[in-house]
PDB file of N, CA and C in Angstrom:
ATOM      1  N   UNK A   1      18.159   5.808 105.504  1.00  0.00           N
ATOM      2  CA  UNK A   1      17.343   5.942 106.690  1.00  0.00           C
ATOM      3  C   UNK A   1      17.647   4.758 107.613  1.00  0.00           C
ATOM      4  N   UNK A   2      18.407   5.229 109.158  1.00  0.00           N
ATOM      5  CA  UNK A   2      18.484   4.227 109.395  1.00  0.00           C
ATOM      6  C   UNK A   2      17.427   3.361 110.412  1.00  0.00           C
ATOM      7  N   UNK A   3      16.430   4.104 110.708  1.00  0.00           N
ATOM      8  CA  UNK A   3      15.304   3.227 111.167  1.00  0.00           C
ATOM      9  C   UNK A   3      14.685   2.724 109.914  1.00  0.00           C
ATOM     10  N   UNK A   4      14.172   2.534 108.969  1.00  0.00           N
ATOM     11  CA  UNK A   4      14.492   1.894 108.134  1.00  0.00           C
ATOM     12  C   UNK A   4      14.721   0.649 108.254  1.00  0.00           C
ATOM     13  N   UNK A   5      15.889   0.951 107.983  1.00  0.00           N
ATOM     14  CA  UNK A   5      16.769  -0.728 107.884  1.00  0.00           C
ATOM     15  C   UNK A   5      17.004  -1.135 108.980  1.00  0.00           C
ATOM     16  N   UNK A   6      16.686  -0.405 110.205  1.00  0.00           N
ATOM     17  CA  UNK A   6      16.589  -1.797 111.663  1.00  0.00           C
ATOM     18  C   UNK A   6      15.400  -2.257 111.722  1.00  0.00           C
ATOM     19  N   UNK A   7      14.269  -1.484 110.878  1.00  0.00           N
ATOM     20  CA  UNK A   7      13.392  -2.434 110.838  1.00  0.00           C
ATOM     21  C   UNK A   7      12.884  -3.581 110.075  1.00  0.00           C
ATOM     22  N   UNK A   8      13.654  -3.125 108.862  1.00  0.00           N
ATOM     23  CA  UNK A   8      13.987  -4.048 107.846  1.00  0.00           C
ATOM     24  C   UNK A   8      14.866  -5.747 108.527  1.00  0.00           C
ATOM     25  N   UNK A   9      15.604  -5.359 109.151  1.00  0.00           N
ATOM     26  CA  UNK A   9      16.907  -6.061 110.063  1.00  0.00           C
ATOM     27  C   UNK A   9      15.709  -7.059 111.187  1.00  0.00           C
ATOM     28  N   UNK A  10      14.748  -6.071 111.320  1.00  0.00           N
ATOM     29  CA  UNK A  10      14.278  -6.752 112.765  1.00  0.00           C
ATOM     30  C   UNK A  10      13.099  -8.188 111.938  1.00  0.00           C
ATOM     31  N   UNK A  11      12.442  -7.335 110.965  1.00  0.00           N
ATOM     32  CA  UNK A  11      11.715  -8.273 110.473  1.00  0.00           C
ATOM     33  C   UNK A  11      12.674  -9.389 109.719  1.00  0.00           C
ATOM     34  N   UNK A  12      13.381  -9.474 109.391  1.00  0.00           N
ATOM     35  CA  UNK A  12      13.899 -10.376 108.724  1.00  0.00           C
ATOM     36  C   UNK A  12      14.978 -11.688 109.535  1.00  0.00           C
ATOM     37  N   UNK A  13      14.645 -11.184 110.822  1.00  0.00           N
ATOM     38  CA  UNK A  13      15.185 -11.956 111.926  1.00  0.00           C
ATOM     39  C   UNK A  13      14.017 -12.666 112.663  1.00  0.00           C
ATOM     40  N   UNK A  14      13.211 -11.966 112.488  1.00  0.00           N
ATOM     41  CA  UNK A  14      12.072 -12.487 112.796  1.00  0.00           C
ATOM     42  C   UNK A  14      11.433 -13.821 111.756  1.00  0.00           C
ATOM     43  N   UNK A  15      11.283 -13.171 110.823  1.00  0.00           N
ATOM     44  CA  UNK A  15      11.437 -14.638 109.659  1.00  0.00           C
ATOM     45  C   UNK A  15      11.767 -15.593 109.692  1.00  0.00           C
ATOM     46  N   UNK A  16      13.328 -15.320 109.524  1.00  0.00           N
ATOM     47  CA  UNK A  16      14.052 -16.510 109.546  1.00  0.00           C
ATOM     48  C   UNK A  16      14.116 -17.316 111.105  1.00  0.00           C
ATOM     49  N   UNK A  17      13.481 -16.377 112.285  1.00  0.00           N
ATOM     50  CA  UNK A  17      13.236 -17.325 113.103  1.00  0.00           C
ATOM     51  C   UNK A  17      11.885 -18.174 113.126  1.00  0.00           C
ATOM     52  N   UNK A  18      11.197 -17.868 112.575  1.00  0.00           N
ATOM     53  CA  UNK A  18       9.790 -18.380 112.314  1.00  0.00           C
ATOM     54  C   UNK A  18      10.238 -19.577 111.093  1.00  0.00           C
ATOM     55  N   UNK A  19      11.002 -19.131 110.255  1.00  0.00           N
ATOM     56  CA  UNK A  19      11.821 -20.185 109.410  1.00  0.00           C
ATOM     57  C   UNK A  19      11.935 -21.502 109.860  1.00  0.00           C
ATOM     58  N   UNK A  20      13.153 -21.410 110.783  1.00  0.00           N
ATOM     59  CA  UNK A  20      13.702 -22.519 111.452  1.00  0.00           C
ATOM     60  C   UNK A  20      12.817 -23.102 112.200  1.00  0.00           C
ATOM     61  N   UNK A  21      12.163 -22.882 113.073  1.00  0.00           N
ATOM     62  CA  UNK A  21      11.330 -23.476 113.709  1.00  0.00           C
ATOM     63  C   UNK A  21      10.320 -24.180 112.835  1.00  0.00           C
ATOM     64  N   UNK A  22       9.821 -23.796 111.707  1.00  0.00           N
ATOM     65  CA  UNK A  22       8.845 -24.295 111.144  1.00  0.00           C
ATOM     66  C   UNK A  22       9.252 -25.557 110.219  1.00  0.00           C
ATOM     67  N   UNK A  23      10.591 -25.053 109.534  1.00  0.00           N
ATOM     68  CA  UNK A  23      11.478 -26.680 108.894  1.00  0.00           C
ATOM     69  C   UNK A  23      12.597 -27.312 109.568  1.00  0.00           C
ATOM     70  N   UNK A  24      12.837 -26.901 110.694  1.00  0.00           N
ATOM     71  CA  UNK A  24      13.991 -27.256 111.083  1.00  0.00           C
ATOM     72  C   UNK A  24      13.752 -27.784 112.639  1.00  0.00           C
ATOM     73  N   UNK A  25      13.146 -27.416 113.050  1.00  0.00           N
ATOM     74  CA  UNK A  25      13.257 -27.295 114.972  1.00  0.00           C
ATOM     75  C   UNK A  25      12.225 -28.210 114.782  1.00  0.00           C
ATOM     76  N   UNK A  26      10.731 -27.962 114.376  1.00  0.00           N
ATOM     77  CA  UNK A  26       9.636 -29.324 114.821  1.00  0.00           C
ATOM     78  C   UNK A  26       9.606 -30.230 114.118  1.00  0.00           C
ATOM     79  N   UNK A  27      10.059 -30.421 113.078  1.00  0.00           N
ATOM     80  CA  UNK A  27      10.311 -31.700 112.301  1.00  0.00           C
ATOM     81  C   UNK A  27      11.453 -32.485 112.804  1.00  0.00           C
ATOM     82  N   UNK A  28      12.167 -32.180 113.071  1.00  0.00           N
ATOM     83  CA  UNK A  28      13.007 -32.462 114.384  1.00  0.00           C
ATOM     84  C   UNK A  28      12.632 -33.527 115.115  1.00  0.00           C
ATOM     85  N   UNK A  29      11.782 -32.180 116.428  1.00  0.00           N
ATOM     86  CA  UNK A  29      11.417 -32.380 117.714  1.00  0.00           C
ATOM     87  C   UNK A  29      10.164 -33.758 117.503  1.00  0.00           C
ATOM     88  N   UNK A  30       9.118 -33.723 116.423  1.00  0.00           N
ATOM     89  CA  UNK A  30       8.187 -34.397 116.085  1.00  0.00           C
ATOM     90  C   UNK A  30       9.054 -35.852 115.157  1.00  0.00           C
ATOM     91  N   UNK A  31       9.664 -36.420 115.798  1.00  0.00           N
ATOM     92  CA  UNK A  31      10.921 -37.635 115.595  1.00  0.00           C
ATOM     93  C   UNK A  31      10.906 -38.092 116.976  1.00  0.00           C
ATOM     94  N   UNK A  32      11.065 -37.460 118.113  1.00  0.00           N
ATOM     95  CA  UNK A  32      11.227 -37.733 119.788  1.00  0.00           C
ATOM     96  C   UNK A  32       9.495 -38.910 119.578  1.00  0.00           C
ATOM     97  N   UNK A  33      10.025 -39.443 121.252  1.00  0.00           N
ATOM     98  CA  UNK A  33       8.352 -39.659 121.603  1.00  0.00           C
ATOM     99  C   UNK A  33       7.956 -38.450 122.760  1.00  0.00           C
ATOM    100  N   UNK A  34       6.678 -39.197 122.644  1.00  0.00           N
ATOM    101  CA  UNK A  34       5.696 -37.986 123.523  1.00  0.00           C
ATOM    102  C   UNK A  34       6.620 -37.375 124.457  1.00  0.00           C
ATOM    103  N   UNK A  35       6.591 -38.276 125.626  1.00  0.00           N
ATOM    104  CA  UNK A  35       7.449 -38.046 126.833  1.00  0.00           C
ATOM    105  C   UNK A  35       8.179 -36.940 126.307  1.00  0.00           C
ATOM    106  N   UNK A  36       9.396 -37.230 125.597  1.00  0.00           N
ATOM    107  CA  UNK A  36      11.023 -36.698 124.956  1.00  0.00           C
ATOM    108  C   UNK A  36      10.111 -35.260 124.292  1.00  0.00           C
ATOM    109  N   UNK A  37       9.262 -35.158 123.536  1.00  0.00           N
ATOM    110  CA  UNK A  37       8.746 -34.134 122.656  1.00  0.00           C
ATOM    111  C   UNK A  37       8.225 -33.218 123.900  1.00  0.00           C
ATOM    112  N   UNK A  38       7.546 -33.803 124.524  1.00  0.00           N
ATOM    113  CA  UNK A  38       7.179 -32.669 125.316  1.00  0.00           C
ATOM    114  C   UNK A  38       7.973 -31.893 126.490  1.00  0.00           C
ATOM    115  N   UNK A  39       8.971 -33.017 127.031  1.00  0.00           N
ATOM    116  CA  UNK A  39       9.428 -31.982 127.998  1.00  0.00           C
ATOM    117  C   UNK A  39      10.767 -30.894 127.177  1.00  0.00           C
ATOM    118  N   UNK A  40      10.956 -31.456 125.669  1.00  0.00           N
ATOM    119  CA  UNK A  40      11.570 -30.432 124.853  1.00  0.00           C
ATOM    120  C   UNK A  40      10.804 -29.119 124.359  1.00  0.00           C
ATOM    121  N   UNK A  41       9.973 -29.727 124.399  1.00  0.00           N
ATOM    122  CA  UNK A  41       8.562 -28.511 123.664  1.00  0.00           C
ATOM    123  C   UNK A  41       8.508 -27.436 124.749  1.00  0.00           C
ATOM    124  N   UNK A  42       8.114 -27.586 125.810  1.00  0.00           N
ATOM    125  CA  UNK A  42       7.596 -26.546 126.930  1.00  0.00           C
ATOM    126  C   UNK A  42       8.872 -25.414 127.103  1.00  0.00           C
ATOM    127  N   UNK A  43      10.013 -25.606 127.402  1.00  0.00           N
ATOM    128  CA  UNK A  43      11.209 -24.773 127.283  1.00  0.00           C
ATOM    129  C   UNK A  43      11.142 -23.916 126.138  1.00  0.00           C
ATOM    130  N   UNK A  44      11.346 -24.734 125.382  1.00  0.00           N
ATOM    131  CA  UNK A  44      11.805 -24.321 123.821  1.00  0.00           C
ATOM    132  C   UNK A  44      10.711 -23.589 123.116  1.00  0.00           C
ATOM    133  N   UNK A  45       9.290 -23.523 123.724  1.00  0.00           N
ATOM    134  CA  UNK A  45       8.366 -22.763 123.242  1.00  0.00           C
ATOM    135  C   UNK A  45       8.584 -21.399 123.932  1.00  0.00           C
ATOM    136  N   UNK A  46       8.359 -21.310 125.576  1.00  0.00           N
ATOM    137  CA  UNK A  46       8.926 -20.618 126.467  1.00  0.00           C
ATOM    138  C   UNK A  46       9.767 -19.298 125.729  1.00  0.00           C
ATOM    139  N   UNK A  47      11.112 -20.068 125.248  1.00  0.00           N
ATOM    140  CA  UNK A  47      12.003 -18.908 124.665  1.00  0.00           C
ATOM    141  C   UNK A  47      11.826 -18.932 123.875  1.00  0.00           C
ATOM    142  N   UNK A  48      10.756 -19.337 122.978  1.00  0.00           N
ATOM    143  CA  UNK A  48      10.439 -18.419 120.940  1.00  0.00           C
ATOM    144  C   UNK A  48       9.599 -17.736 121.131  1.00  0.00           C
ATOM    145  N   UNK A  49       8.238 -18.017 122.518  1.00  0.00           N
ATOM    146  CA  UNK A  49       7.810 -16.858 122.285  1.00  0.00           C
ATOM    147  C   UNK A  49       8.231 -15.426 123.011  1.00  0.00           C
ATOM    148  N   UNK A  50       9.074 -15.755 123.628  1.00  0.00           N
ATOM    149  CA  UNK A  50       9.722 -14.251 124.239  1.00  0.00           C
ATOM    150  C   UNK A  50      10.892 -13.661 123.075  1.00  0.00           C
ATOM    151  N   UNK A  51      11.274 -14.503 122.343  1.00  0.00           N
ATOM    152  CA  UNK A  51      12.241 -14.028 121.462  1.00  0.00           C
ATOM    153  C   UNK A  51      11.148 -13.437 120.170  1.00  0.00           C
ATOM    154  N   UNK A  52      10.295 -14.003 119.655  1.00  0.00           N
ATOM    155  CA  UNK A  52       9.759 -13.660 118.526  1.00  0.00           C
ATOM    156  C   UNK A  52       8.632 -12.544 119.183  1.00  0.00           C
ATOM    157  N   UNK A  53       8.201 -12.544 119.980  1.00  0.00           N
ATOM    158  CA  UNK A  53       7.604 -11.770 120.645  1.00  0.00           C
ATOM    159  C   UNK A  53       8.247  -9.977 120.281  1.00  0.00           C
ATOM    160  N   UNK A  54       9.172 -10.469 121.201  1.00  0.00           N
ATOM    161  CA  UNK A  54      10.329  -9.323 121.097  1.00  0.00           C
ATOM    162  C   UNK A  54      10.543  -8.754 119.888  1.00  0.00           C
ATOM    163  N   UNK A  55      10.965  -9.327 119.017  1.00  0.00           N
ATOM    164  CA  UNK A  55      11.292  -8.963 117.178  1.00  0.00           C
ATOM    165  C   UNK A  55       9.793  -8.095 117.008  1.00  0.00           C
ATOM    166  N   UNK A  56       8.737  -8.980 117.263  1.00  0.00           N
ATOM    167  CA  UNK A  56       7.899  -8.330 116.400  1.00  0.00           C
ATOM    168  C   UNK A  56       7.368  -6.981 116.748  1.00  0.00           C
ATOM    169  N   UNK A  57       7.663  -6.584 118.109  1.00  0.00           N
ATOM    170  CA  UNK A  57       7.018  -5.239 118.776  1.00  0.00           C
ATOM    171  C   UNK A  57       8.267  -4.292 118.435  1.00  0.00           C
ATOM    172  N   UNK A  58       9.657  -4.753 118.076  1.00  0.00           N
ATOM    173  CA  UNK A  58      10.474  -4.233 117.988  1.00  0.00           C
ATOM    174  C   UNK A  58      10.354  -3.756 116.624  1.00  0.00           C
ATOM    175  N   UNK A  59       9.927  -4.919 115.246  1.00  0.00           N
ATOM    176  CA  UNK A  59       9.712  -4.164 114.039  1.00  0.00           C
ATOM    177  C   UNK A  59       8.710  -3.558 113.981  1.00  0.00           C
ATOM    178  N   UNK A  60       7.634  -3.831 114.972  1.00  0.00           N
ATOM    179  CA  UNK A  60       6.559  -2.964 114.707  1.00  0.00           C
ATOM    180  C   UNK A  60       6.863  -1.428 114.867  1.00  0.00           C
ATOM    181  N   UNK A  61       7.332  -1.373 116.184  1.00  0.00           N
ATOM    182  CA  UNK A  61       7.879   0.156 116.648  1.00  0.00           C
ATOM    183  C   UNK A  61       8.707   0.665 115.800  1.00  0.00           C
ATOM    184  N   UNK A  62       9.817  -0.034 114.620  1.00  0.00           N
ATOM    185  CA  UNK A  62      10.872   0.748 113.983  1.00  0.00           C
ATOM    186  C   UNK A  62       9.869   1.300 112.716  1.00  0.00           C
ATOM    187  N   UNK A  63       9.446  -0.058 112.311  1.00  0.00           N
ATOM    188  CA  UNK A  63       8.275   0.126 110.790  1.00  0.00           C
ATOM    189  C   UNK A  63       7.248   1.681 111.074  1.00  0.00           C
ATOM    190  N   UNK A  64       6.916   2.049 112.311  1.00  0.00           N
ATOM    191  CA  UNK A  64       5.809   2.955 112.122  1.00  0.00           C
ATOM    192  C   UNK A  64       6.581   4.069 112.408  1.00  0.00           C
ATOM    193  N   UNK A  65       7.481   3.785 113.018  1.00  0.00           N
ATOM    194  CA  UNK A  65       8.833   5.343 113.149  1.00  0.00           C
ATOM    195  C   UNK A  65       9.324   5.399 111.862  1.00  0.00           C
ATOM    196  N   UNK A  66       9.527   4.549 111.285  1.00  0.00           N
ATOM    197  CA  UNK A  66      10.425   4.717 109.328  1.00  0.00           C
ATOM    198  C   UNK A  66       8.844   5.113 108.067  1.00  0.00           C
ATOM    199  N   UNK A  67       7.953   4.472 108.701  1.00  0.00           N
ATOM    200  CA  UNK A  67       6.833   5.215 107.897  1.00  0.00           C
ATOM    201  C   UNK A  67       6.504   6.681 108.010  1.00  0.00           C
ATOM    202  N   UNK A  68       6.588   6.976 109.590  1.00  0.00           N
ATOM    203  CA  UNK A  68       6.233   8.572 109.835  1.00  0.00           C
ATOM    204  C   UNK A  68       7.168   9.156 109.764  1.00  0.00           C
ATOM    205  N   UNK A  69       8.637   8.843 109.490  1.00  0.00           N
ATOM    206  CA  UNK A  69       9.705   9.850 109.176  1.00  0.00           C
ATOM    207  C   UNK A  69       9.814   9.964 107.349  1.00  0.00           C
ATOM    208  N   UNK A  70       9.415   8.851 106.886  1.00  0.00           N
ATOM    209  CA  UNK A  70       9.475   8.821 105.404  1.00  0.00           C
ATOM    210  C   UNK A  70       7.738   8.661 104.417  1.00  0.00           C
ATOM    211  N   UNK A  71       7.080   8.572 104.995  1.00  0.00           N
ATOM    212  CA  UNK A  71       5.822   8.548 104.473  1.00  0.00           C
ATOM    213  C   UNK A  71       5.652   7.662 103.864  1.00  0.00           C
ATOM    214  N   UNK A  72       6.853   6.242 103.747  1.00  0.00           N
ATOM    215  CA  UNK A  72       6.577   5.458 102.331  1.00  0.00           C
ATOM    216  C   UNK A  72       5.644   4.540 103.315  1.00  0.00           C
ATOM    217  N   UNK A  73       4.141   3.985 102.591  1.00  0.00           N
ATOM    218  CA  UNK A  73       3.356   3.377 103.347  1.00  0.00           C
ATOM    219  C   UNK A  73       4.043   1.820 103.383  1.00  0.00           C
ATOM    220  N   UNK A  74       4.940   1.140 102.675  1.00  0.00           N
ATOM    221  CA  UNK A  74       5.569  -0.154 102.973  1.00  0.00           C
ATOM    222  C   UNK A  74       6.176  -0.002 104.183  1.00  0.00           C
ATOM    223  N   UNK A  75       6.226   0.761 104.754  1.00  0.00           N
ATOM    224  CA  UNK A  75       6.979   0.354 106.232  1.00  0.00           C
ATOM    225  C   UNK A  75       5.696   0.272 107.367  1.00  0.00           C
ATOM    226  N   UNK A  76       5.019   0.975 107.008  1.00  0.00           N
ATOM    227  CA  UNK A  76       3.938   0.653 108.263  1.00  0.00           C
ATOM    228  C   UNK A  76       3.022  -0.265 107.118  1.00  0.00           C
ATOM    229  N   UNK A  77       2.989  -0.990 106.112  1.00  0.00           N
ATOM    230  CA  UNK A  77       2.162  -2.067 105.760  1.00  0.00           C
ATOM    231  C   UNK A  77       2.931  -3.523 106.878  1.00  0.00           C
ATOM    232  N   UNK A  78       4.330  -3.429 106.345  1.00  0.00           N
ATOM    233  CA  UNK A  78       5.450  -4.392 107.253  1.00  0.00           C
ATOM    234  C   UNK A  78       5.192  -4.751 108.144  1.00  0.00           C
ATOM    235  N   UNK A  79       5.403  -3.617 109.244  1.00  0.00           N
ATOM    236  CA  UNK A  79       4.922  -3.330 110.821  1.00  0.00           C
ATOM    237  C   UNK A  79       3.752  -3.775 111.103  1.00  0.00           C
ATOM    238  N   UNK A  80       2.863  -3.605 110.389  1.00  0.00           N
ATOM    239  CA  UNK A  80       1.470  -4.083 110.676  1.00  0.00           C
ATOM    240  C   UNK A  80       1.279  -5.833 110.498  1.00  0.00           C
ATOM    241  N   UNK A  81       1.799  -6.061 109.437  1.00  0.00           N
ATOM    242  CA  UNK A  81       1.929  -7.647 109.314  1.00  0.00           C
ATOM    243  C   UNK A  81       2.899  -8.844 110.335  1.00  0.00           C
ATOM    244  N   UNK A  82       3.487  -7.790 111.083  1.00  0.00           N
ATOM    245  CA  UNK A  82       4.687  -8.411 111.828  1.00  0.00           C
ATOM    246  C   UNK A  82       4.120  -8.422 113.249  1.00  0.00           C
ATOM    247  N   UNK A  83       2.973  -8.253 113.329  1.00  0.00           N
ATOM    248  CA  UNK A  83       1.537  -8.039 114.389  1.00  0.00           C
ATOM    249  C   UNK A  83       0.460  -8.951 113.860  1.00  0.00           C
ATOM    250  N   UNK A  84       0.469  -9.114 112.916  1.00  0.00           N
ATOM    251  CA  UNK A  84      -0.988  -9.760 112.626  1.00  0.00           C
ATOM    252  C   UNK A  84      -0.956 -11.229 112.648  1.00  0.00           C
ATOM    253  N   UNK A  85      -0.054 -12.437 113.136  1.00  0.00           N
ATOM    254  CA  UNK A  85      -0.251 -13.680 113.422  1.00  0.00           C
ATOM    255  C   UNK A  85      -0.214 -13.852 114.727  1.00  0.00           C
ATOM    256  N   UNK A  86      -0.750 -12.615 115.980  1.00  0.00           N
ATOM    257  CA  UNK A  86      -0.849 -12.959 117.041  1.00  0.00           C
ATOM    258  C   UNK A  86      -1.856 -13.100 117.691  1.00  0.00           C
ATOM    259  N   UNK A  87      -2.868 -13.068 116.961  1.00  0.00           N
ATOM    260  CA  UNK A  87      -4.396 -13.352 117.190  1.00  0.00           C
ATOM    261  C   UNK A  87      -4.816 -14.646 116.823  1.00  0.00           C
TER     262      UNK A  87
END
């Protein structure tokens, strides 16, 4: 199935961007001083949340198309979780 596995594909890009940012990018950035941290921060937030943004409406939409073409409820459990840290 290949919606399915682009949604499989989408969440798992999504991850690993939530990944990096979380051990890699602000442990980093939180080394700068204020000044340096922040005018890096405002950009660089800018484009994660339009990028992760993106992933997640994108796995959401594949996850509930691969659930209603296959009935298996792990794809719309997925989809649903790939929504739920935006509140």
């Amino acid at each position: 199935m290949l919606i399915g596995d682009l949604a499989l594909v989408s969440a798992a890009l999504f991850t690993g961007a939530a990944f990096y940012i979380n051990f890699a990018e602000q442990p980093a950035r939180l080394q700068l001083d204020d000044r340096s941290l922040l005018a890096q921060w405002k950009p660089a937030y800018k484009r994660g949340y339009v990028m992760q943004s993106t992933l997640a409406i994108v796995g959401f939409v594949l996850g509930v198309a691969a659930w209603w073409l296959s009935g298996t409820l792990a794809f719309l459990l997925g989809a649903v979780l790939l929504l739920a840290n935006w509140p």
